[in-house]
PDB file of N, CA and C in Angstrom:
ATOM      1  N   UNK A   1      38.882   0.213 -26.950  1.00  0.00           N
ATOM      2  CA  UNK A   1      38.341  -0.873 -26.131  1.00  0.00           C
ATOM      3  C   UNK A   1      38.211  -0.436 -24.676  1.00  0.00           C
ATOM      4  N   UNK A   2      39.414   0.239 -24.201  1.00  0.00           N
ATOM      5  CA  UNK A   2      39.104   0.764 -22.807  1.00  0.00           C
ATOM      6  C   UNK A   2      38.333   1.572 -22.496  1.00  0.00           C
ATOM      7  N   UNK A   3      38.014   2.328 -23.724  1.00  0.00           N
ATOM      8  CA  UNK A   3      36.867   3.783 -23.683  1.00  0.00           C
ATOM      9  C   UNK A   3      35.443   2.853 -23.081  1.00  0.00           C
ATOM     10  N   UNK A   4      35.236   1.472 -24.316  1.00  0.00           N
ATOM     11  CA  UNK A   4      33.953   0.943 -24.418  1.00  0.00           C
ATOM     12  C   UNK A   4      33.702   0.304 -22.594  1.00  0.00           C
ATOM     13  N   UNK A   5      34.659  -0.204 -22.222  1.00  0.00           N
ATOM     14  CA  UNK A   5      34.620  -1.015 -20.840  1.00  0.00           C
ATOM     15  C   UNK A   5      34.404   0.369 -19.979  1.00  0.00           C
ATOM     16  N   UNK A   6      35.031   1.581 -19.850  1.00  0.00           N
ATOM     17  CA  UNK A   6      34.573   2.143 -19.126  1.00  0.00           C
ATOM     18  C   UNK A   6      32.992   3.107 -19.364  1.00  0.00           C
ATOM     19  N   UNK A   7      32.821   3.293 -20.045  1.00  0.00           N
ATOM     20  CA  UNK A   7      31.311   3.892 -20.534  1.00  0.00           C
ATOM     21  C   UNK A   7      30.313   2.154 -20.160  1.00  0.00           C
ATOM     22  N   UNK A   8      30.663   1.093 -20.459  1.00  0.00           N
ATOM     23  CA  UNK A   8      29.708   0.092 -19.879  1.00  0.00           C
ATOM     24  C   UNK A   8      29.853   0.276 -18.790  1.00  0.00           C
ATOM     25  N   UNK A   9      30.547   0.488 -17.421  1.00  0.00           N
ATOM     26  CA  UNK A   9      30.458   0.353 -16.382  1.00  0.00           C
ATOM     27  C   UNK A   9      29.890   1.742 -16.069  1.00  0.00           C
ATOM     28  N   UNK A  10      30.155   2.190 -16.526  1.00  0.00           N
ATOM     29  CA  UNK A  10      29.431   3.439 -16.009  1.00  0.00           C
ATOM     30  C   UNK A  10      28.078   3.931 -16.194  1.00  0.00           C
ATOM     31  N   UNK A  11      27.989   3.027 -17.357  1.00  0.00           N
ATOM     32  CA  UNK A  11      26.477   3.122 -17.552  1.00  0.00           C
ATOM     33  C   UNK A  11      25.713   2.035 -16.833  1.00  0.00           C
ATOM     34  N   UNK A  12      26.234   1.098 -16.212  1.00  0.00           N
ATOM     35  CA  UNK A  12      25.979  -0.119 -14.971  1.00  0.00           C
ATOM     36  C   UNK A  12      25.565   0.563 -14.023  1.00  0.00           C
ATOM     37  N   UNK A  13      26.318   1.278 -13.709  1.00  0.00           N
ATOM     38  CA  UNK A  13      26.434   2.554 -12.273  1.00  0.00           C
ATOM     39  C   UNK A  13      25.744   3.237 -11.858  1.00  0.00           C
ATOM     40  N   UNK A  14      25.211   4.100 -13.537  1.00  0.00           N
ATOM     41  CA  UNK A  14      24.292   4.581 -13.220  1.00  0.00           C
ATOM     42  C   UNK A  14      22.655   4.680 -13.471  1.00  0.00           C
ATOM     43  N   UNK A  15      22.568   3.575 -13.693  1.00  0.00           N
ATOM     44  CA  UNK A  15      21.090   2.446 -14.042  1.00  0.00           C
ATOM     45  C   UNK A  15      20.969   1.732 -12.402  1.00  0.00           C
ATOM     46  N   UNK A  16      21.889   1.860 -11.885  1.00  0.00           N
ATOM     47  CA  UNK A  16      21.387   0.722 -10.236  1.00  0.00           C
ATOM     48  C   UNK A  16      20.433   1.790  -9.612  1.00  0.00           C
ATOM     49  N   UNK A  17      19.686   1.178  -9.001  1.00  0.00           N
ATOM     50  CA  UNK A  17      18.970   1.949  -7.827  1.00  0.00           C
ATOM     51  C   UNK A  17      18.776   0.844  -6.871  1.00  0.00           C
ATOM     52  N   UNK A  18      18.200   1.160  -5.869  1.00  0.00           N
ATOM     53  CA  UNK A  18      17.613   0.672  -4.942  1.00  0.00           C
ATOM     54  C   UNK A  18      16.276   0.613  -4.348  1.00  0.00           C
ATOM     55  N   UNK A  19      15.899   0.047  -3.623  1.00  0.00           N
ATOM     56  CA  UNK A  19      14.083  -0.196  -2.848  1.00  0.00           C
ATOM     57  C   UNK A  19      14.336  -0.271  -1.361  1.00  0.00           C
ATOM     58  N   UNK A  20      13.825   0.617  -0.737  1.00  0.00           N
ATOM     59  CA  UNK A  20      13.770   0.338   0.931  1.00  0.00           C
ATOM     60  C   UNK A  20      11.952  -0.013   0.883  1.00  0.00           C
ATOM     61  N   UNK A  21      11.687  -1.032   1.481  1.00  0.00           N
ATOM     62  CA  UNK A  21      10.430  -1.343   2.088  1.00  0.00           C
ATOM     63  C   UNK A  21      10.313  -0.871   3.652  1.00  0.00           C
ATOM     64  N   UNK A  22       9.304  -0.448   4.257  1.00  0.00           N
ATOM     65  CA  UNK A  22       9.044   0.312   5.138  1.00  0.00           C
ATOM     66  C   UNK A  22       7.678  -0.190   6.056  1.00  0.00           C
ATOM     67  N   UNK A  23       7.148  -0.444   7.397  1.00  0.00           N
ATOM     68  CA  UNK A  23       6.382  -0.810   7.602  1.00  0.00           C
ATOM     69  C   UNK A  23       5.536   0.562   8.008  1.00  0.00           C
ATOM     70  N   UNK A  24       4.173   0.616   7.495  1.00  0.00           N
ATOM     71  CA  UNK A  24       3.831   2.267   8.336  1.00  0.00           C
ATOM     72  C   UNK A  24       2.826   1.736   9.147  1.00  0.00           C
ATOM     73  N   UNK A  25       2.257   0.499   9.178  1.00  0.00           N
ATOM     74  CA  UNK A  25       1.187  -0.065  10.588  1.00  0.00           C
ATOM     75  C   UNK A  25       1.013  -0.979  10.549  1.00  0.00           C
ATOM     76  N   UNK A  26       0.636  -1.672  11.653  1.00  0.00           N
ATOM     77  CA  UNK A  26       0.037  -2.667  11.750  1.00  0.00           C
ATOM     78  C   UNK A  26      -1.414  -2.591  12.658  1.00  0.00           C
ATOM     79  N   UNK A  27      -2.744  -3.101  11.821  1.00  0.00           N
ATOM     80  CA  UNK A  27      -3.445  -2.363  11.837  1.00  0.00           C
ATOM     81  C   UNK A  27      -4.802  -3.445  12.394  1.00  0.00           C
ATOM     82  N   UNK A  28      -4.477  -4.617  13.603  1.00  0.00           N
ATOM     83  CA  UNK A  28      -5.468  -5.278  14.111  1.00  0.00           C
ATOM     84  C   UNK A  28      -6.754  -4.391  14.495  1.00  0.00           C
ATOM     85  N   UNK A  29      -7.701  -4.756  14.606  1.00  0.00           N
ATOM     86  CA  UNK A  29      -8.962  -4.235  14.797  1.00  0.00           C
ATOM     87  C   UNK A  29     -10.010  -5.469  16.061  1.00  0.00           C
ATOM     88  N   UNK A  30     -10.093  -4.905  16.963  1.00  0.00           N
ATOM     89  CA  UNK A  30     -10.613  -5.908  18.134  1.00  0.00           C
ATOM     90  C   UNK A  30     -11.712  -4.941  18.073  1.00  0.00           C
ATOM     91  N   UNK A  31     -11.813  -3.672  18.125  1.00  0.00           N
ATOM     92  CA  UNK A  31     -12.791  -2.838  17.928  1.00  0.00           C
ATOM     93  C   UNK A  31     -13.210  -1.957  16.632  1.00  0.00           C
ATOM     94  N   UNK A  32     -14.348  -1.474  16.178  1.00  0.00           N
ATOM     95  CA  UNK A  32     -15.091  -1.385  15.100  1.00  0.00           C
ATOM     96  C   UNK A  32     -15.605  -0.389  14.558  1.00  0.00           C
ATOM     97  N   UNK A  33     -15.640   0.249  13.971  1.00  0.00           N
ATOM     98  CA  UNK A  33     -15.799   1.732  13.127  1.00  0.00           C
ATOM     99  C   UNK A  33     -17.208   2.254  14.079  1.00  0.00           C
ATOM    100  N   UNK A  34     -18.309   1.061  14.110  1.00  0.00           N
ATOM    101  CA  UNK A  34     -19.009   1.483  14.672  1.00  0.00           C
ATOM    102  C   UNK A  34     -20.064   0.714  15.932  1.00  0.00           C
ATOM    103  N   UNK A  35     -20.208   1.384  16.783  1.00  0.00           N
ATOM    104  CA  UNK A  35     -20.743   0.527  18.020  1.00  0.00           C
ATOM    105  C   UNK A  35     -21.967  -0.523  17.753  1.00  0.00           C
ATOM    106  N   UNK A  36     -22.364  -1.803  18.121  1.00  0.00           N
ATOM    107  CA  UNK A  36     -23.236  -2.184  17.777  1.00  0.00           C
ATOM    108  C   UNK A  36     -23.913  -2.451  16.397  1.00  0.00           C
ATOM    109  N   UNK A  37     -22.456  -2.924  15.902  1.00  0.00           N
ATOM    110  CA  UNK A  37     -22.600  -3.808  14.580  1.00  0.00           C
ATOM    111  C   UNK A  37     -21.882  -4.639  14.302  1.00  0.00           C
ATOM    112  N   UNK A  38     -22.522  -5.508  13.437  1.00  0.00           N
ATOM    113  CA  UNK A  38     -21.518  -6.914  12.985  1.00  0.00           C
ATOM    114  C   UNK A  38     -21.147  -6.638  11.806  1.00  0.00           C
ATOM    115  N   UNK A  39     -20.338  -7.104  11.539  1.00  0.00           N
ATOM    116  CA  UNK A  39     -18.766  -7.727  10.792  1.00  0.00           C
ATOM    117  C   UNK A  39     -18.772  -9.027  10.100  1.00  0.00           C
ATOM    118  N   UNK A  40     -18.912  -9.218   8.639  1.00  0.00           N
ATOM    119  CA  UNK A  40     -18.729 -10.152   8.226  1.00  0.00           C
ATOM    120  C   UNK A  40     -17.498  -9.728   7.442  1.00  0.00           C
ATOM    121  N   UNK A  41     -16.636 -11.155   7.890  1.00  0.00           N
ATOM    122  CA  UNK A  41     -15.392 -11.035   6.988  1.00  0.00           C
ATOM    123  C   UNK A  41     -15.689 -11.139   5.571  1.00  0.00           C
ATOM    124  N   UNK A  42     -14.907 -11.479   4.456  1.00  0.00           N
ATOM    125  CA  UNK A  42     -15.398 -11.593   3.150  1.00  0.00           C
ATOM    126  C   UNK A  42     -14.146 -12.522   2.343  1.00  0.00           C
ATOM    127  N   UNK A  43     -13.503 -12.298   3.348  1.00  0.00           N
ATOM    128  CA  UNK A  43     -11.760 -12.937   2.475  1.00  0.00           C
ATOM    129  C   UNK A  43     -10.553 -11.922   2.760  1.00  0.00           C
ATOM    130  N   UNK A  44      -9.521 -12.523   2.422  1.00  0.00           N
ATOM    131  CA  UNK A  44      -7.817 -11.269   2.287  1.00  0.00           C
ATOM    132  C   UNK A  44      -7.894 -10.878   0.752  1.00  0.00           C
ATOM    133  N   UNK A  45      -7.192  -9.919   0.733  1.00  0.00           N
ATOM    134  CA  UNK A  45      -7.601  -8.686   0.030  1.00  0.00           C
ATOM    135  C   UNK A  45      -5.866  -8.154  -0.041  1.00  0.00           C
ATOM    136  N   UNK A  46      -5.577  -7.631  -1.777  1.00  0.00           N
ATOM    137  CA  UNK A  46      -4.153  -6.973  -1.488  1.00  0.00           C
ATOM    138  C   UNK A  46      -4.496  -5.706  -2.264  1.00  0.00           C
ATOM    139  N   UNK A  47      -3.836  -4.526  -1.965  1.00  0.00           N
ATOM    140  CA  UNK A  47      -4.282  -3.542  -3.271  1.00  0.00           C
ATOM    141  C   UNK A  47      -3.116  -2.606  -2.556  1.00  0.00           C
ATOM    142  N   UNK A  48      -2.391  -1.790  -3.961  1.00  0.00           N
ATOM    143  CA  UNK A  48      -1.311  -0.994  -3.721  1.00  0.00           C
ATOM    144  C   UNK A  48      -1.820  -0.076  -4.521  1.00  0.00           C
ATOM    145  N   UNK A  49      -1.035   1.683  -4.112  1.00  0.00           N
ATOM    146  CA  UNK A  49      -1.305   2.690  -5.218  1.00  0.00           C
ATOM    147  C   UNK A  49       0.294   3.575  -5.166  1.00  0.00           C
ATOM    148  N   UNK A  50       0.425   3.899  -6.288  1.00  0.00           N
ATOM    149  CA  UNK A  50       1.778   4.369  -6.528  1.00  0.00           C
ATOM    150  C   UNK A  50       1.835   5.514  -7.219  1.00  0.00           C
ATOM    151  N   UNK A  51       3.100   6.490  -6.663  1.00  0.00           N
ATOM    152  CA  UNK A  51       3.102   7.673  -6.972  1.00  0.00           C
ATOM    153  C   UNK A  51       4.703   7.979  -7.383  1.00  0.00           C
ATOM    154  N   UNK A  52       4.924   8.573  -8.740  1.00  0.00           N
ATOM    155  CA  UNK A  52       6.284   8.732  -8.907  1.00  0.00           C
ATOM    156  C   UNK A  52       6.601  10.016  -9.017  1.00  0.00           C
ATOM    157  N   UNK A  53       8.219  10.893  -9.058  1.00  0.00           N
ATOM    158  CA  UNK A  53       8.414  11.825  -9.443  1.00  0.00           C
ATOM    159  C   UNK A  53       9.508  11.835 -10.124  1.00  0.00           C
ATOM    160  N   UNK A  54      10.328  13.298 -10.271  1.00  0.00           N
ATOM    161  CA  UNK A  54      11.197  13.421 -11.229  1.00  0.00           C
ATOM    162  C   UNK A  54      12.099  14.550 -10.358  1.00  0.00           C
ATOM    163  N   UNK A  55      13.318  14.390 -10.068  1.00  0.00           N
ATOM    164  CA  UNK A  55      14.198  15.351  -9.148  1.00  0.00           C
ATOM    165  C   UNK A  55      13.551  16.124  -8.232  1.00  0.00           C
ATOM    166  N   UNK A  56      12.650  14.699  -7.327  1.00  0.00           N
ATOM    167  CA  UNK A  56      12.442  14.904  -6.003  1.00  0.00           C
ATOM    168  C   UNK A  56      11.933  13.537  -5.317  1.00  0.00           C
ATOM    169  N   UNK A  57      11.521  14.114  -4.178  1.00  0.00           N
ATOM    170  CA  UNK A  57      10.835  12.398  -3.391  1.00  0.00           C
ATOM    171  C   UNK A  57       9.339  12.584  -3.697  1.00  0.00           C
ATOM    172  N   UNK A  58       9.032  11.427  -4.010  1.00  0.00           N
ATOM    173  CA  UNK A  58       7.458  10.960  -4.334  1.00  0.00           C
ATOM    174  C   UNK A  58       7.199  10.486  -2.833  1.00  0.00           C
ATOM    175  N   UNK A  59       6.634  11.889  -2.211  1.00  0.00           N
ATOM    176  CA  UNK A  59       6.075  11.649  -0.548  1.00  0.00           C
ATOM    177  C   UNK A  59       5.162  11.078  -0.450  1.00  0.00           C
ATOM    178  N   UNK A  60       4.605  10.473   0.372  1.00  0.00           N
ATOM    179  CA  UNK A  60       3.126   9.634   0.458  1.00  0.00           C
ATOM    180  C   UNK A  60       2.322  10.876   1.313  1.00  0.00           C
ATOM    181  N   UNK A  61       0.997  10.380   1.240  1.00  0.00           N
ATOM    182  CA  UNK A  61       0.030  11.321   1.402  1.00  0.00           C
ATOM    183  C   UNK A  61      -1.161  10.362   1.776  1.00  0.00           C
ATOM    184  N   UNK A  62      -2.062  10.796   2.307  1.00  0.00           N
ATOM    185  CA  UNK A  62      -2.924  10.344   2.459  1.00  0.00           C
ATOM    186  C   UNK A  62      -3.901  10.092   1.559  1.00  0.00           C
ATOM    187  N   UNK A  63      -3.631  10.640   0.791  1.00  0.00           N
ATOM    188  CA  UNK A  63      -4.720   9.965  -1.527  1.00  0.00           C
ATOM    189  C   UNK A  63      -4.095   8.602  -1.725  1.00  0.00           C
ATOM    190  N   UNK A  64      -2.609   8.846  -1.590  1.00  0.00           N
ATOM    191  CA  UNK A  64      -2.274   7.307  -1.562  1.00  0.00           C
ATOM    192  C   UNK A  64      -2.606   6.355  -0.851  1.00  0.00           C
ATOM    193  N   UNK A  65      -2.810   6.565   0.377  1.00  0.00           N
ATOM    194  CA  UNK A  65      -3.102   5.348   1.407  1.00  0.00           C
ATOM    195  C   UNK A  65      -4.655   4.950   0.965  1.00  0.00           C
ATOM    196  N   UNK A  66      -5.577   6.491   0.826  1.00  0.00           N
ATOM    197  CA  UNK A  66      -7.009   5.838   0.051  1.00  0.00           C
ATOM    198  C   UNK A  66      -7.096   4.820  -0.668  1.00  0.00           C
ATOM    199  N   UNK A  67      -6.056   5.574  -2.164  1.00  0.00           N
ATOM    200  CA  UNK A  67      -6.020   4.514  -3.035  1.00  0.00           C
ATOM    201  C   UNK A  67      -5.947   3.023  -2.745  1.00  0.00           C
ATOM    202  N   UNK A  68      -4.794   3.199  -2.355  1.00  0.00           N
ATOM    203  CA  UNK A  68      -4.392   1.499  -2.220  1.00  0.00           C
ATOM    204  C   UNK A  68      -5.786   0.789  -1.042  1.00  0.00           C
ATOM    205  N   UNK A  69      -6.009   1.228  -0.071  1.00  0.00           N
ATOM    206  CA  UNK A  69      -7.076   0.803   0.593  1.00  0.00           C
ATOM    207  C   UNK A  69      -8.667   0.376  -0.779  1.00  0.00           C
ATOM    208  N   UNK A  70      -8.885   1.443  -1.290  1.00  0.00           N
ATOM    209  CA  UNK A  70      -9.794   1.438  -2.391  1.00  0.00           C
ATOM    210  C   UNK A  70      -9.199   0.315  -3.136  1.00  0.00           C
ATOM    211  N   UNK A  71      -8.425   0.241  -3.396  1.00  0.00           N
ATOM    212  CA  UNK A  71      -8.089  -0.859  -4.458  1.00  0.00           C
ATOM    213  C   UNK A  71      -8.496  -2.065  -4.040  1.00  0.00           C
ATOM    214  N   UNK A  72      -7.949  -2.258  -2.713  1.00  0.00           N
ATOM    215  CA  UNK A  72      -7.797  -3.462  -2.265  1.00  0.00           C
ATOM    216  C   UNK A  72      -9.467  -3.762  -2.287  1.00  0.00           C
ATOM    217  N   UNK A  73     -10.337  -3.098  -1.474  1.00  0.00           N
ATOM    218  CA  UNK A  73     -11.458  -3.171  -1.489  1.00  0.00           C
ATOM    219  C   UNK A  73     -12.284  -3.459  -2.579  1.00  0.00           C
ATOM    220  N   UNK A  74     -11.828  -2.883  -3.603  1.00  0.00           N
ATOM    221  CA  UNK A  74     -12.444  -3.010  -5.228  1.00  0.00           C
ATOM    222  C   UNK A  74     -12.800  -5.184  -5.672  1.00  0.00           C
ATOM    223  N   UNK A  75     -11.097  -5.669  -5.218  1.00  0.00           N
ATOM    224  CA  UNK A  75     -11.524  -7.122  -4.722  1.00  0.00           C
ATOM    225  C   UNK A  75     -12.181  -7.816  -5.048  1.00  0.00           C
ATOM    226  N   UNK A  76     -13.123  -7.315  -4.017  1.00  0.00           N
ATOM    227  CA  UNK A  76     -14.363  -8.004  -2.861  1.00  0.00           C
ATOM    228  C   UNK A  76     -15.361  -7.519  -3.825  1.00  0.00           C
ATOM    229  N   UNK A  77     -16.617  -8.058  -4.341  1.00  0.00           N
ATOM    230  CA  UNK A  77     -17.689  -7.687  -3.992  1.00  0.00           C
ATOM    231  C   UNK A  77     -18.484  -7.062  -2.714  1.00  0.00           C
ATOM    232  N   UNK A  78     -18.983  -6.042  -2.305  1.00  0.00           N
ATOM    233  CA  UNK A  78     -19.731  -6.270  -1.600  1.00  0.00           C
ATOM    234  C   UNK A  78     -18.934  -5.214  -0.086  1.00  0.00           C
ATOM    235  N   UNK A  79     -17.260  -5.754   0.036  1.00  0.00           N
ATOM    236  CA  UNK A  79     -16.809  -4.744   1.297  1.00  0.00           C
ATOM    237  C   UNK A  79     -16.799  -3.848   1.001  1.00  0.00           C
ATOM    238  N   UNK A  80     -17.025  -3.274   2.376  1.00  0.00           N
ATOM    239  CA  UNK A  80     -16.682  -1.819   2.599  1.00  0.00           C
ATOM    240  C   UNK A  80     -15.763  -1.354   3.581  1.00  0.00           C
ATOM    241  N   UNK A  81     -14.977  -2.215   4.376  1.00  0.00           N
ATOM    242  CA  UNK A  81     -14.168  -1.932   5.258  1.00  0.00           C
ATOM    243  C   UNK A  81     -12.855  -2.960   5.262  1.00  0.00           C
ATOM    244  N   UNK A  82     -11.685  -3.005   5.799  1.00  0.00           N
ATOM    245  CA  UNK A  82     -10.422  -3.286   5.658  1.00  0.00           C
ATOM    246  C   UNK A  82     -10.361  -3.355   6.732  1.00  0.00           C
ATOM    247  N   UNK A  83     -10.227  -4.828   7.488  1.00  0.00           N
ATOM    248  CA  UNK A  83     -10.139  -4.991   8.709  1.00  0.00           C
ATOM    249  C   UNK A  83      -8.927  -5.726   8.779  1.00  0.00           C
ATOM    250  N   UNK A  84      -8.007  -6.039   9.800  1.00  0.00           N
ATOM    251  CA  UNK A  84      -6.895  -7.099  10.580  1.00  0.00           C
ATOM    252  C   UNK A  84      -5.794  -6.465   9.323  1.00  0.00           C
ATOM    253  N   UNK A  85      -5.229  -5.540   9.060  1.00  0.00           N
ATOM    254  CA  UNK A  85      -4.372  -5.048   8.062  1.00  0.00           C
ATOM    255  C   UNK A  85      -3.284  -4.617   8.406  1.00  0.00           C
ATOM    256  N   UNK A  86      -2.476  -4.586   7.370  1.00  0.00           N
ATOM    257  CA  UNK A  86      -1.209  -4.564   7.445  1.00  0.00           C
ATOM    258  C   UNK A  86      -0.605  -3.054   6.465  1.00  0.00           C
ATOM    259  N   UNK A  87      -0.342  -2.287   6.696  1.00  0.00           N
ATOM    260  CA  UNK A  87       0.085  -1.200   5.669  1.00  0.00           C
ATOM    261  C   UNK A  87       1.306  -1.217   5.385  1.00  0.00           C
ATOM    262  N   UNK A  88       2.354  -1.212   4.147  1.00  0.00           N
ATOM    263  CA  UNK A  88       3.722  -0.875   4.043  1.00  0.00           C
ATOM    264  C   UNK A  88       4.124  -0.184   3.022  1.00  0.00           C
ATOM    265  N   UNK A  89       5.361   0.692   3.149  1.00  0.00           N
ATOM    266  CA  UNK A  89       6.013   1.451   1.804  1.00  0.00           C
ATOM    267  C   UNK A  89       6.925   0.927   1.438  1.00  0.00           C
ATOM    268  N   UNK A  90       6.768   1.201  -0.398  1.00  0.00           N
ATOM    269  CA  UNK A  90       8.322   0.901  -0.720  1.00  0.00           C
ATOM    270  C   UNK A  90       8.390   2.018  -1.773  1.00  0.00           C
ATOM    271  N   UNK A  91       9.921   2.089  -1.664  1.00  0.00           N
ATOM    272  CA  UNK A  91      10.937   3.918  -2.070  1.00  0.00           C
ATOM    273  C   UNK A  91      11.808   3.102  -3.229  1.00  0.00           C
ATOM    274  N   UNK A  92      11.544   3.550  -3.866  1.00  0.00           N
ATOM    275  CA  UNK A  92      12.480   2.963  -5.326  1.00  0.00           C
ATOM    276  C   UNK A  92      13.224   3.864  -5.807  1.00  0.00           C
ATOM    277  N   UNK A  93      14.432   4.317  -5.973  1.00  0.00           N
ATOM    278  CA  UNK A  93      15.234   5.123  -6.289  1.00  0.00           C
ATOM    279  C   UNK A  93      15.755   4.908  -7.464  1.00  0.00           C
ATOM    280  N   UNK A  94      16.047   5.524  -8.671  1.00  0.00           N
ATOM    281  CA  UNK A  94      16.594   5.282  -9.931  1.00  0.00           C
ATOM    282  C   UNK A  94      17.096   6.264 -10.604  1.00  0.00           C
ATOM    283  N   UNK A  95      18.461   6.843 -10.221  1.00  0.00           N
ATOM    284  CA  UNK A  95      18.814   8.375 -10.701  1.00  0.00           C
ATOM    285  C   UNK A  95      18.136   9.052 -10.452  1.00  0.00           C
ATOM    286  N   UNK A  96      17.519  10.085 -11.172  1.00  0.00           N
ATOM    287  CA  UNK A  96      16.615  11.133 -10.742  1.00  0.00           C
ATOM    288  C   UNK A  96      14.721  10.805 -10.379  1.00  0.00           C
ATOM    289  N   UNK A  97      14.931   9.194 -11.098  1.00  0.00           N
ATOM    290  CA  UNK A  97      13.460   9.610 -10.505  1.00  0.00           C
ATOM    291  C   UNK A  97      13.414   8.374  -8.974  1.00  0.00           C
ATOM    292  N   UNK A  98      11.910   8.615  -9.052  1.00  0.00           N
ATOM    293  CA  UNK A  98      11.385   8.182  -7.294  1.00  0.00           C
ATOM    294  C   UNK A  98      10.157   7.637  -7.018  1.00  0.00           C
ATOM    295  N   UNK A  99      10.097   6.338  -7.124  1.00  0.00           N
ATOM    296  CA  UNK A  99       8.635   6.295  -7.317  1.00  0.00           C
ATOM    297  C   UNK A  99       8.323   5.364  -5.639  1.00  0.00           C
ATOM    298  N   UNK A 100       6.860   5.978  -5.090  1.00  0.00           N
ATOM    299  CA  UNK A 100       6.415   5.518  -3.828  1.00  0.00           C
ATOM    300  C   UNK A 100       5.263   4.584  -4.104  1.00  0.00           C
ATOM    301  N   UNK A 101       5.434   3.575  -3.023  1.00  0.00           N
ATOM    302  CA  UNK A 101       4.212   2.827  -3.784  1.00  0.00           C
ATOM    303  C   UNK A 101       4.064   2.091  -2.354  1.00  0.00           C
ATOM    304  N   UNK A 102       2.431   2.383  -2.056  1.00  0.00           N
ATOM    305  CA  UNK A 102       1.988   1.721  -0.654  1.00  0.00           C
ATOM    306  C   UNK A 102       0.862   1.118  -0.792  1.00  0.00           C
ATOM    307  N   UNK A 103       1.354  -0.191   0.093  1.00  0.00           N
ATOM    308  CA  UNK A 103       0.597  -1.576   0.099  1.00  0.00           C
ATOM    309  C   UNK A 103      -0.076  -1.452   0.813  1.00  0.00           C
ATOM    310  N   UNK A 104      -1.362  -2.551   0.824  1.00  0.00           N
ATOM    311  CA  UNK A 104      -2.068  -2.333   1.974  1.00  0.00           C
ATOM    312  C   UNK A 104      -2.161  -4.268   2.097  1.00  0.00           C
ATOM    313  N   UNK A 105      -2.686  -4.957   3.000  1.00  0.00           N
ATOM    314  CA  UNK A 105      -3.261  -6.241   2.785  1.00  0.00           C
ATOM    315  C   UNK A 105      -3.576  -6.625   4.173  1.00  0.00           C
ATOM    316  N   UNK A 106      -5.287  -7.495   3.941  1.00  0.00           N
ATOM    317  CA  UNK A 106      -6.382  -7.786   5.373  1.00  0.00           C
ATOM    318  C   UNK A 106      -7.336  -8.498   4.935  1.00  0.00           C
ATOM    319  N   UNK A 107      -8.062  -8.394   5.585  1.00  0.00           N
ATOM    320  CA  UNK A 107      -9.261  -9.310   5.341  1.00  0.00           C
ATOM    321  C   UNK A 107     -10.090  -7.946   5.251  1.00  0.00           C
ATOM    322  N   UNK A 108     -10.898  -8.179   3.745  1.00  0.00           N
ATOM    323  CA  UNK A 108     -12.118  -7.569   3.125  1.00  0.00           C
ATOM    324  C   UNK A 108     -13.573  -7.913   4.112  1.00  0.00           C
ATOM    325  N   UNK A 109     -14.421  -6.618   4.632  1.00  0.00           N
ATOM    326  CA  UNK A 109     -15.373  -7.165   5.657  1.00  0.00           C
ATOM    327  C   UNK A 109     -17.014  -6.375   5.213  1.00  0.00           C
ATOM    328  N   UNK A 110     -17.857  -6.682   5.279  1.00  0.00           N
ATOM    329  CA  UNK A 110     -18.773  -5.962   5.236  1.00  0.00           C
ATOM    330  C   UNK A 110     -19.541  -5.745   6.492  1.00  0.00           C
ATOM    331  N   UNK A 111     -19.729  -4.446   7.243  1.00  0.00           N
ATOM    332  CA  UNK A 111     -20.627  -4.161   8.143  1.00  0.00           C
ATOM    333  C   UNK A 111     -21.889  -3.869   7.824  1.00  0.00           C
ATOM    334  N   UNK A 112     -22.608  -4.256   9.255  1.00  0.00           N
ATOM    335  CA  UNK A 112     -24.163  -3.760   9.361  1.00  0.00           C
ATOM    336  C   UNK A 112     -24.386  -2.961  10.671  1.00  0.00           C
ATOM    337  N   UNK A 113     -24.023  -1.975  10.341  1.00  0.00           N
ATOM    338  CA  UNK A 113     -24.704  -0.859  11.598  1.00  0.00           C
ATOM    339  C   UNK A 113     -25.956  -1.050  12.312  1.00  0.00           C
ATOM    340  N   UNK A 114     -25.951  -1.293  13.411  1.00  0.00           N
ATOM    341  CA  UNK A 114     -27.109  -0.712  14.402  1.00  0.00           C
ATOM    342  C   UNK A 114     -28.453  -2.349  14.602  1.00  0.00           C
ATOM    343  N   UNK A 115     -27.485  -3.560  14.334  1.00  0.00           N
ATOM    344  CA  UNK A 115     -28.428  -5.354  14.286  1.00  0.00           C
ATOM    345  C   UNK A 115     -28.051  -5.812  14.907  1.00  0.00           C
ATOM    346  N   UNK A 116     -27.143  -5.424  15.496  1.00  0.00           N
ATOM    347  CA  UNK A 116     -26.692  -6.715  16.986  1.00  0.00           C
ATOM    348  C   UNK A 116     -27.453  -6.655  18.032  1.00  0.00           C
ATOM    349  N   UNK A 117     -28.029  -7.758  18.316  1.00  0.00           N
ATOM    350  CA  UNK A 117     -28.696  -7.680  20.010  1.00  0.00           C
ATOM    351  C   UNK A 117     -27.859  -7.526  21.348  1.00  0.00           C
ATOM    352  N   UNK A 118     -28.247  -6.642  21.773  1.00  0.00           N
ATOM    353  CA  UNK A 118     -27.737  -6.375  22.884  1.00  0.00           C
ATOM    354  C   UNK A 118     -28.446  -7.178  24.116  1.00  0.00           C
ATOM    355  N   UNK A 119     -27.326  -6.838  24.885  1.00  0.00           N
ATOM    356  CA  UNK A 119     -27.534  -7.787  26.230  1.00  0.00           C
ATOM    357  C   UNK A 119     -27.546  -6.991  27.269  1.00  0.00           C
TER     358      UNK A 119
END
């Protein structure tokens, strides 16, 4: 019986992990990919992409941040840009493995290059 109580706890022990969430921007936009165009919003928009490993850290990269941006965008009909956004990570730890997974969430926008009247 004492064998069984200690092999359950230990197998408790080593099944826990943890999650740190992480902020990597905050990502207002007052100005615009490109000069002398408008901006239609389209709606908020969430999209994450996740990357795991196995006896190491699942680093983020910049494919990931695509992704999840792409995702989010996928959405929308119609956007093509990720405006007023928010980016964050979260690190999931579970014995040996590691999985990264980054959020993105904004308002979905579609631009038109080069139609604004100028003054």
């Amino acid at each position: 019986m004492r064998y069984k109580t200690l092999l359950l706890c230990l197998s408790a022990f080593l099944m826990t992990g943890c999650t740190q969430t992480f902020l990597v921007k905050l990502d207002p936009q007052s100005h615009f990919d490109y000069p002398n165009s408008n901006i239609y919003p389209m709606g908020h928009v969430e999209g994450k992409s996740t990357k795991s490993a196995f006896l190491s850290i699942a680093e983020p990269s910049s494919t990931l941040q695509y992704d999840a941006i792409s995702n989010a965008l996928q959405k929308q009909p119609g956007a093509d840009m990720l405006i007023n956004s928010i980016h964050m990570m979260d690190v999931t730890s579970v014995l040996f493995f590691t999985t990264t997974t980054y959020r993105v969430e904004g308002t979905a926008a579609k631009m038109k290059a080069g139609e604004q009247a100028l003054q």
